[in-house]
Structure formats: C-alpha cells, structure tokens
PDBML (XML) file of the C-alpha atoms, coordinates in Angstrom:
<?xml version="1.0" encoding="UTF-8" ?>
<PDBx:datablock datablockName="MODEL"
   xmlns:PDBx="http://pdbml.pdb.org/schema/pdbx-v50.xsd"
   xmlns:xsi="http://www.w3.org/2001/XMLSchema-instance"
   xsi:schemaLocation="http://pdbml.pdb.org/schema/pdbx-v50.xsd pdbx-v50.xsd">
   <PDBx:atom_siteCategory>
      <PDBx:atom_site id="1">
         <PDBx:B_iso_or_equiv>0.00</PDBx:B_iso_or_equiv>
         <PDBx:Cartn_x>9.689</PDBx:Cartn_x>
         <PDBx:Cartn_y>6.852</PDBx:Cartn_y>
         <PDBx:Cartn_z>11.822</PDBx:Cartn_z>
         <PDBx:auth_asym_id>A</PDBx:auth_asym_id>
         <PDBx:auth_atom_id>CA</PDBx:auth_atom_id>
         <PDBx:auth_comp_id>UNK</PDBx:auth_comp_id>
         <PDBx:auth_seq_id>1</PDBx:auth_seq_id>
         <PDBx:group_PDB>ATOM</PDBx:group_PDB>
         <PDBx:label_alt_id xsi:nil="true" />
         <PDBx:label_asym_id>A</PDBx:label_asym_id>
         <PDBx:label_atom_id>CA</PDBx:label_atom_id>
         <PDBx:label_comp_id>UNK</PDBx:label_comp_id>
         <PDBx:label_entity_id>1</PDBx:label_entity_id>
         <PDBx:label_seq_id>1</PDBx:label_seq_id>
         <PDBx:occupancy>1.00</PDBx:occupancy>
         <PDBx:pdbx_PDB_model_num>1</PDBx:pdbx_PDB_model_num>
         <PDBx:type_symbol>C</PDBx:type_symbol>
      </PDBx:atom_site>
      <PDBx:atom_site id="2">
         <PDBx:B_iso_or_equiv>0.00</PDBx:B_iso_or_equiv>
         <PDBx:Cartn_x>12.323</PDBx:Cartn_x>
         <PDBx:Cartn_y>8.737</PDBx:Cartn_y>
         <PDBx:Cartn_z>9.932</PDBx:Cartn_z>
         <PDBx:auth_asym_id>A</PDBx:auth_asym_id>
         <PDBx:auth_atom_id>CA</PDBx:auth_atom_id>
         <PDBx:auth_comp_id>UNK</PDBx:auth_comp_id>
         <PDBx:auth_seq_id>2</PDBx:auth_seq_id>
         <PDBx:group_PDB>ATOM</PDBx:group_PDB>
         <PDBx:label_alt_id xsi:nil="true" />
         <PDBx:label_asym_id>A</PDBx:label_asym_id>
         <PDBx:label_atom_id>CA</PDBx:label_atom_id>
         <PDBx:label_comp_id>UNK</PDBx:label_comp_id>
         <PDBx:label_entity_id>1</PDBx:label_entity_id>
         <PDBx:label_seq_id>2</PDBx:label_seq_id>
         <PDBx:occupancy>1.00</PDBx:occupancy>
         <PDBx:pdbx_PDB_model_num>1</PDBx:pdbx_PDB_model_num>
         <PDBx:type_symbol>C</PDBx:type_symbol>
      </PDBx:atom_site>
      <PDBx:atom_site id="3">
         <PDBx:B_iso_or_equiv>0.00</PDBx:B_iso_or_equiv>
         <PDBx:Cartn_x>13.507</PDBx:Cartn_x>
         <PDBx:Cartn_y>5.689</PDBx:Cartn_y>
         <PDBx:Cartn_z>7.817</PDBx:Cartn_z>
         <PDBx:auth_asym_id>A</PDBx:auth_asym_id>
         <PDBx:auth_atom_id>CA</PDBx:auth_atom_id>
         <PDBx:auth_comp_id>UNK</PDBx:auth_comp_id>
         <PDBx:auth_seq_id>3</PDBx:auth_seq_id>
         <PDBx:group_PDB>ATOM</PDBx:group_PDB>
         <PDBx:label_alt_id xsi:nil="true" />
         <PDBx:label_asym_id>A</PDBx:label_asym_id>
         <PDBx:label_atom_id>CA</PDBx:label_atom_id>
         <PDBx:label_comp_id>UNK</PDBx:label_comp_id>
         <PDBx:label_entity_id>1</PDBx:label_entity_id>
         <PDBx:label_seq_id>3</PDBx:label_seq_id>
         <PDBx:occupancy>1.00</PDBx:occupancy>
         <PDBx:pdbx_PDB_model_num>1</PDBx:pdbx_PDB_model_num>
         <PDBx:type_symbol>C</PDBx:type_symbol>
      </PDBx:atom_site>
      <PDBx:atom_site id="4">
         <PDBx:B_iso_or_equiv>0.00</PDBx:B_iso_or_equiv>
         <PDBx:Cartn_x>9.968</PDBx:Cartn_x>
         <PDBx:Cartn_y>4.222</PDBx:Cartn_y>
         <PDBx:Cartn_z>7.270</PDBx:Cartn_z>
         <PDBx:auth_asym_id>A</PDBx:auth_asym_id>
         <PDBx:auth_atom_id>CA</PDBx:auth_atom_id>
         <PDBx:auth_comp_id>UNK</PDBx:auth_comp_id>
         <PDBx:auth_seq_id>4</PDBx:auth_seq_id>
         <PDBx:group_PDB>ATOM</PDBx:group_PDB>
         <PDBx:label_alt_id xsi:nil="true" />
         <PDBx:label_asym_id>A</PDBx:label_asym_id>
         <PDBx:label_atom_id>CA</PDBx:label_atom_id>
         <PDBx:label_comp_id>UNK</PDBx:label_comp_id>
         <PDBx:label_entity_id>1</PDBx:label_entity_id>
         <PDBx:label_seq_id>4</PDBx:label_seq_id>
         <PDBx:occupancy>1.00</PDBx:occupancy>
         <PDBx:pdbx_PDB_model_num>1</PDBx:pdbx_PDB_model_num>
         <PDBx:type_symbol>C</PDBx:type_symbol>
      </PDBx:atom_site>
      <PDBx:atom_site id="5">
         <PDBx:B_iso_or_equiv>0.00</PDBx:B_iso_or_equiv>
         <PDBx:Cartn_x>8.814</PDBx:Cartn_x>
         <PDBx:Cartn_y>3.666</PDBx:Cartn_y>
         <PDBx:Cartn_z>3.785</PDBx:Cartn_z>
         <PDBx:auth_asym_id>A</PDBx:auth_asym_id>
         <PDBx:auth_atom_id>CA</PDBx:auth_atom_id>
         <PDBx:auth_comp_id>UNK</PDBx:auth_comp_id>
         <PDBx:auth_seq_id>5</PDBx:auth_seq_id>
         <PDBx:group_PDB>ATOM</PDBx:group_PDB>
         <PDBx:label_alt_id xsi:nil="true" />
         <PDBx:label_asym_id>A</PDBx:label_asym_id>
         <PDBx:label_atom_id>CA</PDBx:label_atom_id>
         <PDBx:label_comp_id>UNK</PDBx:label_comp_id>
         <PDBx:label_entity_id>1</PDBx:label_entity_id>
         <PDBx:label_seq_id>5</PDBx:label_seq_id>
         <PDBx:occupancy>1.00</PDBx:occupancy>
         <PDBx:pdbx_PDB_model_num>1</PDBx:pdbx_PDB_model_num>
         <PDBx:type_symbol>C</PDBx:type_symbol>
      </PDBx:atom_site>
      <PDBx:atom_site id="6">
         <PDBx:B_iso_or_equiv>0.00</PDBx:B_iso_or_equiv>
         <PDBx:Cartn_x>5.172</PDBx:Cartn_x>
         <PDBx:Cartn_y>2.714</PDBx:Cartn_y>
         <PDBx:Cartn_z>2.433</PDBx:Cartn_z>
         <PDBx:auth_asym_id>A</PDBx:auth_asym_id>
         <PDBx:auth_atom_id>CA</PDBx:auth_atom_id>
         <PDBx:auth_comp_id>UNK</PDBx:auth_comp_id>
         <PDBx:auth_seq_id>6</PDBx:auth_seq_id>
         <PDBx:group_PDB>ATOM</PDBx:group_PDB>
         <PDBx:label_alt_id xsi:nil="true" />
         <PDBx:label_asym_id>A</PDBx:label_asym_id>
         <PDBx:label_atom_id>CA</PDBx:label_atom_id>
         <PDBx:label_comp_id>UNK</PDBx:label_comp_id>
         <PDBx:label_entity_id>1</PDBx:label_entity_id>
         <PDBx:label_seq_id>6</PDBx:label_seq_id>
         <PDBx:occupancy>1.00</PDBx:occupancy>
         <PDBx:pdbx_PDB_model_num>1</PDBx:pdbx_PDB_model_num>
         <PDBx:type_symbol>C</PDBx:type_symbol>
      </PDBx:atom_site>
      <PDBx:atom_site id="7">
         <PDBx:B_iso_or_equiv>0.00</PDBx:B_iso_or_equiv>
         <PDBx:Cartn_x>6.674</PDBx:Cartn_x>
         <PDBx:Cartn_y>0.845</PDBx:Cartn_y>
         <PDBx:Cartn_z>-0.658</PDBx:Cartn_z>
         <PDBx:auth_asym_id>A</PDBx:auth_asym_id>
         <PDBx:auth_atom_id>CA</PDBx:auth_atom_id>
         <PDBx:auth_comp_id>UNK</PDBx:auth_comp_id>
         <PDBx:auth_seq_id>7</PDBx:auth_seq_id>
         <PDBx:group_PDB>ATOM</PDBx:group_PDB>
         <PDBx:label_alt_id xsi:nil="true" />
         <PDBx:label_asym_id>A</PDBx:label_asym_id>
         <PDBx:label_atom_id>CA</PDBx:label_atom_id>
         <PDBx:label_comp_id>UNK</PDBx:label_comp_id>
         <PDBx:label_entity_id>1</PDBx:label_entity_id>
         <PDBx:label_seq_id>7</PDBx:label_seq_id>
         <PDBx:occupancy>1.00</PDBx:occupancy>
         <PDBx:pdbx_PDB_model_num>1</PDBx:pdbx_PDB_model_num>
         <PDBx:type_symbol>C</PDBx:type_symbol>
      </PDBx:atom_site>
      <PDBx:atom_site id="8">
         <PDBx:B_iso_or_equiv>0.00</PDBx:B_iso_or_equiv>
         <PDBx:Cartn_x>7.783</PDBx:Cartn_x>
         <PDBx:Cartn_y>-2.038</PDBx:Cartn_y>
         <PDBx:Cartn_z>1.616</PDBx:Cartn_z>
         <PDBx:auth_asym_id>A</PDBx:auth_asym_id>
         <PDBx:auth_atom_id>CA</PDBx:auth_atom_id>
         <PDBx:auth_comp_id>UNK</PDBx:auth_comp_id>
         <PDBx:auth_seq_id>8</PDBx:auth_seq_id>
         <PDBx:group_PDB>ATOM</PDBx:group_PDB>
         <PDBx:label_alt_id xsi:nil="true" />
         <PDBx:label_asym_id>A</PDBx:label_asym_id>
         <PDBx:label_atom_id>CA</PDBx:label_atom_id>
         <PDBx:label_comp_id>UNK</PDBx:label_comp_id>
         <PDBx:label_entity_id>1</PDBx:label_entity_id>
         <PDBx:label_seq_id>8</PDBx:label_seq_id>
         <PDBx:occupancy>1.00</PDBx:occupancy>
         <PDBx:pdbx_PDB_model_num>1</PDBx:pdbx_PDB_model_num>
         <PDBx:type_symbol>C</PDBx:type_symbol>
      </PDBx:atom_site>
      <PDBx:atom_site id="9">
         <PDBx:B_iso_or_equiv>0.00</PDBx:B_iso_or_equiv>
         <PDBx:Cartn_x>4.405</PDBx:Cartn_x>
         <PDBx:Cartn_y>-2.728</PDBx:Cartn_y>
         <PDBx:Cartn_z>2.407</PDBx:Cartn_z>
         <PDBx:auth_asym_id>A</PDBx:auth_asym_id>
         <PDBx:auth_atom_id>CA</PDBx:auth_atom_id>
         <PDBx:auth_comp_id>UNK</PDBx:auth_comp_id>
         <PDBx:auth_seq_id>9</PDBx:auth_seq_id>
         <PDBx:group_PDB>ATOM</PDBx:group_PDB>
         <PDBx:label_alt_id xsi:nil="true" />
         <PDBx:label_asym_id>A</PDBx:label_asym_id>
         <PDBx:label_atom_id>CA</PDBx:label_atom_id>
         <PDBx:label_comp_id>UNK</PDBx:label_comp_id>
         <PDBx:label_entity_id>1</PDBx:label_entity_id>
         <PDBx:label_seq_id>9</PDBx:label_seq_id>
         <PDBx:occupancy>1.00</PDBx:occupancy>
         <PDBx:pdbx_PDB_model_num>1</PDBx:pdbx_PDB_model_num>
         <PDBx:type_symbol>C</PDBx:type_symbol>
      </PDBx:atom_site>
      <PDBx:atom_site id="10">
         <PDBx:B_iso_or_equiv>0.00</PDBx:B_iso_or_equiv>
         <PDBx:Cartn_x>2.650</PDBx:Cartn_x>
         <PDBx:Cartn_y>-2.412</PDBx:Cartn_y>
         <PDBx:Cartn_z>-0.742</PDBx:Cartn_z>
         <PDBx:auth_asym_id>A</PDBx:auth_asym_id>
         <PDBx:auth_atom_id>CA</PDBx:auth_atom_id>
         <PDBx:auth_comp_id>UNK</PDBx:auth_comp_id>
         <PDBx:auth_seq_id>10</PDBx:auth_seq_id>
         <PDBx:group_PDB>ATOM</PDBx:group_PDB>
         <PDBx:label_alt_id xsi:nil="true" />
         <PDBx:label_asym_id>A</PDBx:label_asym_id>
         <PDBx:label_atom_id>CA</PDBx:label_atom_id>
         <PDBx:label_comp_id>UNK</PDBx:label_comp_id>
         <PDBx:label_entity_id>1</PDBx:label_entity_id>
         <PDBx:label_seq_id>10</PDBx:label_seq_id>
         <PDBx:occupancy>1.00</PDBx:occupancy>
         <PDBx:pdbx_PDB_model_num>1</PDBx:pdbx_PDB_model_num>
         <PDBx:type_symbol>C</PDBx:type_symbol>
      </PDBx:atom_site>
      <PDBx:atom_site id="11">
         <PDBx:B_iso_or_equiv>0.00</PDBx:B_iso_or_equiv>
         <PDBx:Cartn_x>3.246</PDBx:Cartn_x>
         <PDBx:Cartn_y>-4.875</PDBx:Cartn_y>
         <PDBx:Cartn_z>-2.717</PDBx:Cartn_z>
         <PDBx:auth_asym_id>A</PDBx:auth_asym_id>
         <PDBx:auth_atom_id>CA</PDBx:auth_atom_id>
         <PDBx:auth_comp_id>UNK</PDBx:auth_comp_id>
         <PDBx:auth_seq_id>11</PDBx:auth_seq_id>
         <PDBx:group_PDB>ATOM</PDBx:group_PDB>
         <PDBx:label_alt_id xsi:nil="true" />
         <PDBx:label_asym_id>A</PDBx:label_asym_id>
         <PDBx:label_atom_id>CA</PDBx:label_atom_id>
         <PDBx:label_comp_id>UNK</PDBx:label_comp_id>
         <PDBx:label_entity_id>1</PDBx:label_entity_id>
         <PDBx:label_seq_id>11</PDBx:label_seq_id>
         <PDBx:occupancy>1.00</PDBx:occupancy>
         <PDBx:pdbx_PDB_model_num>1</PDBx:pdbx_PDB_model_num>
         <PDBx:type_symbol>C</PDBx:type_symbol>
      </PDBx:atom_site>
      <PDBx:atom_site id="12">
         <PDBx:B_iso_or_equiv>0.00</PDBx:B_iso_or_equiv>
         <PDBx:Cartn_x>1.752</PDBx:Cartn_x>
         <PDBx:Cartn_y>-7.300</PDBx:Cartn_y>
         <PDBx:Cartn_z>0.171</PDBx:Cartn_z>
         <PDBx:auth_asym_id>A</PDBx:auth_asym_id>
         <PDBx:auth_atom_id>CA</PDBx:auth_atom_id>
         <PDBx:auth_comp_id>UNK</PDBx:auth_comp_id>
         <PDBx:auth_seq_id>12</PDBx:auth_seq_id>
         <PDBx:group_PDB>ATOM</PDBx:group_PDB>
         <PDBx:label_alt_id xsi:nil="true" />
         <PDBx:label_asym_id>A</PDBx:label_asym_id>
         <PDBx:label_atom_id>CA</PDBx:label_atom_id>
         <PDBx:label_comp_id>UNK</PDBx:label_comp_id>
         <PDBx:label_entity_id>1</PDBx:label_entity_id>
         <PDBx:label_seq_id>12</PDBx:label_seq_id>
         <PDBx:occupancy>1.00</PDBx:occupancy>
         <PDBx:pdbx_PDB_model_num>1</PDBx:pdbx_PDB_model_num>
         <PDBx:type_symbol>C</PDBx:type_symbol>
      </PDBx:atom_site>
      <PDBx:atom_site id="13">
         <PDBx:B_iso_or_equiv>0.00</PDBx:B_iso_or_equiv>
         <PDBx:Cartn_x>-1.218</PDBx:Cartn_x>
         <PDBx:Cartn_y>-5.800</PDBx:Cartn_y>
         <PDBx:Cartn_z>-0.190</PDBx:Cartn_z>
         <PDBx:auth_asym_id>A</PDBx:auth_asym_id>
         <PDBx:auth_atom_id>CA</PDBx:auth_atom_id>
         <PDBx:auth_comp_id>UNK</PDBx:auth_comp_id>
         <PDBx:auth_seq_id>13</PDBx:auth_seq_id>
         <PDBx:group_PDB>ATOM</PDBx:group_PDB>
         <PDBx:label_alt_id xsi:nil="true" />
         <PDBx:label_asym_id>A</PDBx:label_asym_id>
         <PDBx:label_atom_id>CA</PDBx:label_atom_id>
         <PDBx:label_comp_id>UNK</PDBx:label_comp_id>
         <PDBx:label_entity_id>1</PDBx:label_entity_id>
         <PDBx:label_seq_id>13</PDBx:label_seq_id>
         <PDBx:occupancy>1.00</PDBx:occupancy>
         <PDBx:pdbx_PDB_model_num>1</PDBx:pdbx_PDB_model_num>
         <PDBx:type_symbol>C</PDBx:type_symbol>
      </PDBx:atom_site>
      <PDBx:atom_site id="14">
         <PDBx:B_iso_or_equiv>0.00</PDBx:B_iso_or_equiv>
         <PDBx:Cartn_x>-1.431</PDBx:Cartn_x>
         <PDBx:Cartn_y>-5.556</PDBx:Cartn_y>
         <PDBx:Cartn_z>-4.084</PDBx:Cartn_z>
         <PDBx:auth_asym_id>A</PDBx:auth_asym_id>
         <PDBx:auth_atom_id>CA</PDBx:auth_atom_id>
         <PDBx:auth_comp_id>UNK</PDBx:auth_comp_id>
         <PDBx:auth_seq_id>14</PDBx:auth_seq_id>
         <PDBx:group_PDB>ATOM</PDBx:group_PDB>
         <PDBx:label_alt_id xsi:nil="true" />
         <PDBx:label_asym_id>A</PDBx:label_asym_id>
         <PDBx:label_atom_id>CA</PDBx:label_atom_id>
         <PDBx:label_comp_id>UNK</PDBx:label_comp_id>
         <PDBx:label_entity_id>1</PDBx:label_entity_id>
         <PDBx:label_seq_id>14</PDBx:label_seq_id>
         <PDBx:occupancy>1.00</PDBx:occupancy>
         <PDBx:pdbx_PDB_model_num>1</PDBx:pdbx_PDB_model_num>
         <PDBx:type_symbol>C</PDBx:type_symbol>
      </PDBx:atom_site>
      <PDBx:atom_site id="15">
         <PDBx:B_iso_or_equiv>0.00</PDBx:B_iso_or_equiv>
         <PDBx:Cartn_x>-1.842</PDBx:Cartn_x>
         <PDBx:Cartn_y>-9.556</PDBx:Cartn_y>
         <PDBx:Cartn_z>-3.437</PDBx:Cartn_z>
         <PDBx:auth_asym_id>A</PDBx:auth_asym_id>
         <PDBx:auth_atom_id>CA</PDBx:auth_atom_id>
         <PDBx:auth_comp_id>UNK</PDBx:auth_comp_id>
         <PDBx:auth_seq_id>15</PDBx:auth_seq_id>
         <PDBx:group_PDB>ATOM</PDBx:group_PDB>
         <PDBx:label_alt_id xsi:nil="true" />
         <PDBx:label_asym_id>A</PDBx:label_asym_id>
         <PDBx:label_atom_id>CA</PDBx:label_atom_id>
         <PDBx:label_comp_id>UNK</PDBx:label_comp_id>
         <PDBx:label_entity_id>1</PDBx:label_entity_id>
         <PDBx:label_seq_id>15</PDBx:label_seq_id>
         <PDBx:occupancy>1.00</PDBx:occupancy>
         <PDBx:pdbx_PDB_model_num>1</PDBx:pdbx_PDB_model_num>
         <PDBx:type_symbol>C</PDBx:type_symbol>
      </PDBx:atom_site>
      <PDBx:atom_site id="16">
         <PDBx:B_iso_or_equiv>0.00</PDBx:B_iso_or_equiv>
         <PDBx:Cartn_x>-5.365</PDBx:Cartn_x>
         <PDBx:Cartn_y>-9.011</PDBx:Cartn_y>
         <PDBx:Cartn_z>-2.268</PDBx:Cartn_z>
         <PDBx:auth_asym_id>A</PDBx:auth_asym_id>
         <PDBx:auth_atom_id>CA</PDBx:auth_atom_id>
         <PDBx:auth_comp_id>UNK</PDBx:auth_comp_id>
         <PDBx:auth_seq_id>16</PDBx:auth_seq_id>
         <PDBx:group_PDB>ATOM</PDBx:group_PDB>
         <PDBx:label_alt_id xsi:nil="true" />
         <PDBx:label_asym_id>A</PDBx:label_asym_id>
         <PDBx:label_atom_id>CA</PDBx:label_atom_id>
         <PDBx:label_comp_id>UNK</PDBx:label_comp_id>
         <PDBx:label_entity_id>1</PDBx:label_entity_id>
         <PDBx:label_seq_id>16</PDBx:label_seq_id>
         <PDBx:occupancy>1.00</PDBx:occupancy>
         <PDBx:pdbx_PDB_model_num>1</PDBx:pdbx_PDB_model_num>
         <PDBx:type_symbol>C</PDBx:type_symbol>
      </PDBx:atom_site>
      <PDBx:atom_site id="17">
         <PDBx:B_iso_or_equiv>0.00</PDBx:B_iso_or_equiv>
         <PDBx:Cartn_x>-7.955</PDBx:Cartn_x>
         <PDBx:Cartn_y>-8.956</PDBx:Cartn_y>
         <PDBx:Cartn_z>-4.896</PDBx:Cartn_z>
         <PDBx:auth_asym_id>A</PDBx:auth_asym_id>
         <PDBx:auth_atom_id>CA</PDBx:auth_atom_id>
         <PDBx:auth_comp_id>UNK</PDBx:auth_comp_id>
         <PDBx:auth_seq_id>17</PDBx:auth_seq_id>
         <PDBx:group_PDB>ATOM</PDBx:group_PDB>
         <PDBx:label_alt_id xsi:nil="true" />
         <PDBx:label_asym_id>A</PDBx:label_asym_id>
         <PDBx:label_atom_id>CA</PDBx:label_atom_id>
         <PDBx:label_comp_id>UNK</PDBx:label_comp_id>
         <PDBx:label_entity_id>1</PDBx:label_entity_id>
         <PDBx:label_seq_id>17</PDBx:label_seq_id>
         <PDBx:occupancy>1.00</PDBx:occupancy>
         <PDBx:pdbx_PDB_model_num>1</PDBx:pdbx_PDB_model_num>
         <PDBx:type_symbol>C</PDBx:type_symbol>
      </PDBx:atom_site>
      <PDBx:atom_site id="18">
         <PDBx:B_iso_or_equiv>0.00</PDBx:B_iso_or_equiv>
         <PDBx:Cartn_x>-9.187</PDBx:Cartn_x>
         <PDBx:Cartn_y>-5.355</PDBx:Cartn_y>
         <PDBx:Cartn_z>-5.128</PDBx:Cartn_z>
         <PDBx:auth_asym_id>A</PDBx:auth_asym_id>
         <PDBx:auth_atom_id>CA</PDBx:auth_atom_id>
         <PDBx:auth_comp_id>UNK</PDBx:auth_comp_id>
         <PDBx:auth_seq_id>18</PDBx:auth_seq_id>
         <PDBx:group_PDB>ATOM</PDBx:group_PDB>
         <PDBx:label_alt_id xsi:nil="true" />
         <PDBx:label_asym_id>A</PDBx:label_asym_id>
         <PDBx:label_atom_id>CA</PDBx:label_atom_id>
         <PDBx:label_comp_id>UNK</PDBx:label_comp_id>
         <PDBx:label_entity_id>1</PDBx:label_entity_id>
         <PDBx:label_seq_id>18</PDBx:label_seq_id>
         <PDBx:occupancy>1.00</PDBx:occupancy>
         <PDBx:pdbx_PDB_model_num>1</PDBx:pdbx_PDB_model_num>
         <PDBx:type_symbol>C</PDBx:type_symbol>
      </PDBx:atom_site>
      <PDBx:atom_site id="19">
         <PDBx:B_iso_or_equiv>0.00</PDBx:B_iso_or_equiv>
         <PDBx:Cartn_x>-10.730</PDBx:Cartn_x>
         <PDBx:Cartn_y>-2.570</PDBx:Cartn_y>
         <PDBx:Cartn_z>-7.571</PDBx:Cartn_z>
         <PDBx:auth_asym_id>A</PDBx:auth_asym_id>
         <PDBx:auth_atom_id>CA</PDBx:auth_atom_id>
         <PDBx:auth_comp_id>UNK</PDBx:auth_comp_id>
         <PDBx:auth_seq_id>19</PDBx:auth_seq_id>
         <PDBx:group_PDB>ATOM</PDBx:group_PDB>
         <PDBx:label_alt_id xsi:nil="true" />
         <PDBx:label_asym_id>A</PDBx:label_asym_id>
         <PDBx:label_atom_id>CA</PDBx:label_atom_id>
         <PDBx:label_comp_id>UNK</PDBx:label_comp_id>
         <PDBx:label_entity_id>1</PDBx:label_entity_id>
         <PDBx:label_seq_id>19</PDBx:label_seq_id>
         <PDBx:occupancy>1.00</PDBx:occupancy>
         <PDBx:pdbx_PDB_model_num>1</PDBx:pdbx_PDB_model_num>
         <PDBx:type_symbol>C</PDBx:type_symbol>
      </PDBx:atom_site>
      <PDBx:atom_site id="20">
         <PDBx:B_iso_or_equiv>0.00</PDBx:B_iso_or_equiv>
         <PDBx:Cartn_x>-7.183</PDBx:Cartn_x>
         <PDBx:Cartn_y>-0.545</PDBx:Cartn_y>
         <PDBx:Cartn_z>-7.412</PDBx:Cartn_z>
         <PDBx:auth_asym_id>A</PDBx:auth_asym_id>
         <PDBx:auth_atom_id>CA</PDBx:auth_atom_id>
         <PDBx:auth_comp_id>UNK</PDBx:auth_comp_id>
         <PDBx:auth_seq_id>20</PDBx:auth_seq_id>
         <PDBx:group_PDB>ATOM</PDBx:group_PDB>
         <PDBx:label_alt_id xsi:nil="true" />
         <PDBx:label_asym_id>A</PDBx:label_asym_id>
         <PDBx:label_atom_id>CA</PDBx:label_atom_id>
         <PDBx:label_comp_id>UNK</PDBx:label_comp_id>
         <PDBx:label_entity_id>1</PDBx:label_entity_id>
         <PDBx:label_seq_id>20</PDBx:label_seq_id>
         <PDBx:occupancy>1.00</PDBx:occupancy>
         <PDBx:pdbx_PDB_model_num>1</PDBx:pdbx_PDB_model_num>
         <PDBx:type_symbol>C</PDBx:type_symbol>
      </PDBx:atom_site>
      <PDBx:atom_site id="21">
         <PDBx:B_iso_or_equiv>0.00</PDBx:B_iso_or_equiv>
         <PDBx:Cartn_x>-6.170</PDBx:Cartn_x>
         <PDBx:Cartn_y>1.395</PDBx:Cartn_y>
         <PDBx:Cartn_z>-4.603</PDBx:Cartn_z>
         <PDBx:auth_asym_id>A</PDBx:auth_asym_id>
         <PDBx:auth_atom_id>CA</PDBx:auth_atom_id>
         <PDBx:auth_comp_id>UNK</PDBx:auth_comp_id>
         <PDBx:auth_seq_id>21</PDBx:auth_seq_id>
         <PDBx:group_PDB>ATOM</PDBx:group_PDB>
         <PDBx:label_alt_id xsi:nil="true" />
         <PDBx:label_asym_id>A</PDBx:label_asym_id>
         <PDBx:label_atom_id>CA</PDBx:label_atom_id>
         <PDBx:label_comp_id>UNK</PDBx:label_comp_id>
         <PDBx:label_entity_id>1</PDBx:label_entity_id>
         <PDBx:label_seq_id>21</PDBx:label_seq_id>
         <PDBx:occupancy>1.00</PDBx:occupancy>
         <PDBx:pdbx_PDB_model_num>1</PDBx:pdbx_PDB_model_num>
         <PDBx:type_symbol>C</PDBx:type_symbol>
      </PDBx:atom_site>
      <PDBx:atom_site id="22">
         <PDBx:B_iso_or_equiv>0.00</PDBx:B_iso_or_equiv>
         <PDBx:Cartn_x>-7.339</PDBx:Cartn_x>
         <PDBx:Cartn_y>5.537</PDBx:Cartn_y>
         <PDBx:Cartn_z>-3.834</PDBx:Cartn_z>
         <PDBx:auth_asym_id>A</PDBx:auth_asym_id>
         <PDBx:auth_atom_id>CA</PDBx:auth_atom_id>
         <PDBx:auth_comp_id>UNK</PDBx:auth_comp_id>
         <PDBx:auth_seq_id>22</PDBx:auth_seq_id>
         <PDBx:group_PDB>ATOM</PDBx:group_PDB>
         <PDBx:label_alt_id xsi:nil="true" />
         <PDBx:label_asym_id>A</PDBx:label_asym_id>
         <PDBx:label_atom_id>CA</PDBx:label_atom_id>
         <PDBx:label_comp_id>UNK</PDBx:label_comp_id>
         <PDBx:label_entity_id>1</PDBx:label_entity_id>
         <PDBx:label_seq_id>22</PDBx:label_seq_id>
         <PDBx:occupancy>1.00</PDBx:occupancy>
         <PDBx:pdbx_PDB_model_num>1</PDBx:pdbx_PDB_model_num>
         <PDBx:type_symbol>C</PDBx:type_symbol>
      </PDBx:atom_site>
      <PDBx:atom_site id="23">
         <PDBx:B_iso_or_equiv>0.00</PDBx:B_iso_or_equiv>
         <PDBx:Cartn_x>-6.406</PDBx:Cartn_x>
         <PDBx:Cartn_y>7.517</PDBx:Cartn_y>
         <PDBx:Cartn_z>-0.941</PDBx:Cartn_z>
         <PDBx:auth_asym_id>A</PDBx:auth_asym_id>
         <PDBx:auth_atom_id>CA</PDBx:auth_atom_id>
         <PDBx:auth_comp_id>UNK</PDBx:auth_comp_id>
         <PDBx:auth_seq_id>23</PDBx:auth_seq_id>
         <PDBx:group_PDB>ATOM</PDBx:group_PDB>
         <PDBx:label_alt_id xsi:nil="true" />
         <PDBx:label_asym_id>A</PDBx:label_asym_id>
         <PDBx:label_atom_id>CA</PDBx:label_atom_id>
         <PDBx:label_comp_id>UNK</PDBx:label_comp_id>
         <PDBx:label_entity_id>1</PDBx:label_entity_id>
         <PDBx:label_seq_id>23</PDBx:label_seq_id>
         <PDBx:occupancy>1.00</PDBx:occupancy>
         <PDBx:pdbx_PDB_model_num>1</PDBx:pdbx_PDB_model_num>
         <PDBx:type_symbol>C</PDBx:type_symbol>
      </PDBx:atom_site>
      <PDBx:atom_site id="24">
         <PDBx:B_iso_or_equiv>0.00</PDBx:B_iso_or_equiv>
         <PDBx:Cartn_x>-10.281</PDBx:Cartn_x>
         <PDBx:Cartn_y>8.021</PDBx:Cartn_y>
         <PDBx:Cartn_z>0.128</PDBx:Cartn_z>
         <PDBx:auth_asym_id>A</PDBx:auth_asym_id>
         <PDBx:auth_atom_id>CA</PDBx:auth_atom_id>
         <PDBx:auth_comp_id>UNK</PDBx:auth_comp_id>
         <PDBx:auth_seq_id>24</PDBx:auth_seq_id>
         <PDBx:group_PDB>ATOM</PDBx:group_PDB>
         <PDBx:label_alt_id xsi:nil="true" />
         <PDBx:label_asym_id>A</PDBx:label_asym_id>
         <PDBx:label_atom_id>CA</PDBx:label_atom_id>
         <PDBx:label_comp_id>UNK</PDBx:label_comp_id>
         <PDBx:label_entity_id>1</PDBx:label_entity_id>
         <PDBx:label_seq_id>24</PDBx:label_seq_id>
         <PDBx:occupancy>1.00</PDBx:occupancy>
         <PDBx:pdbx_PDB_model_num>1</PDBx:pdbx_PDB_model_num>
         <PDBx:type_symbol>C</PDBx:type_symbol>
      </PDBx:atom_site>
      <PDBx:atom_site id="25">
         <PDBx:B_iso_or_equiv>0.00</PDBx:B_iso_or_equiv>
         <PDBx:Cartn_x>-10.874</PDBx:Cartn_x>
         <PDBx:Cartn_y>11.507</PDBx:Cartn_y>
         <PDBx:Cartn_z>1.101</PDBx:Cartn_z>
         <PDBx:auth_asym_id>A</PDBx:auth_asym_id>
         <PDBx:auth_atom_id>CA</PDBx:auth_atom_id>
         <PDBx:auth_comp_id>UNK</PDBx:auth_comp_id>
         <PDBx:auth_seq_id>25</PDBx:auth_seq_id>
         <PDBx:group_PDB>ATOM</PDBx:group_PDB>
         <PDBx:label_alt_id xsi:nil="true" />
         <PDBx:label_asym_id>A</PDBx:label_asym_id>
         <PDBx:label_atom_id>CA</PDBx:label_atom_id>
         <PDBx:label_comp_id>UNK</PDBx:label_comp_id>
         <PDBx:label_entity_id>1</PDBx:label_entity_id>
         <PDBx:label_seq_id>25</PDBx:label_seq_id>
         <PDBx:occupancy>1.00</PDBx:occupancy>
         <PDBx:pdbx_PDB_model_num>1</PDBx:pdbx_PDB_model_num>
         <PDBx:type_symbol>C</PDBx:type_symbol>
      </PDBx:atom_site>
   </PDBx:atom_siteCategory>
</PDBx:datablock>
C-alpha cells in the first residue's frame, strides 16, 4: 500500500469509451 499509485491504472481505463471521469460524491 505505501508504494501504490493510481496513475498505473489509469490509462487502462481511459481506453473505455466514457463521458470523462469525476470522483462522484
């Protein structure tokens, strides 16, 4: 947990067709 990193994942799922991204509430 101390070395993980969200921008590893991201751009897999910027390869799904989608409206752009939000963080909800």
């Amino acid at each position: 947990p101390n070395n993980w990193d969200y921008h590893k994942y991201m751009p897999e799922l910027e390869t799904l067709q989608n409206r752009g991204y939000c963080l909800g509430f």
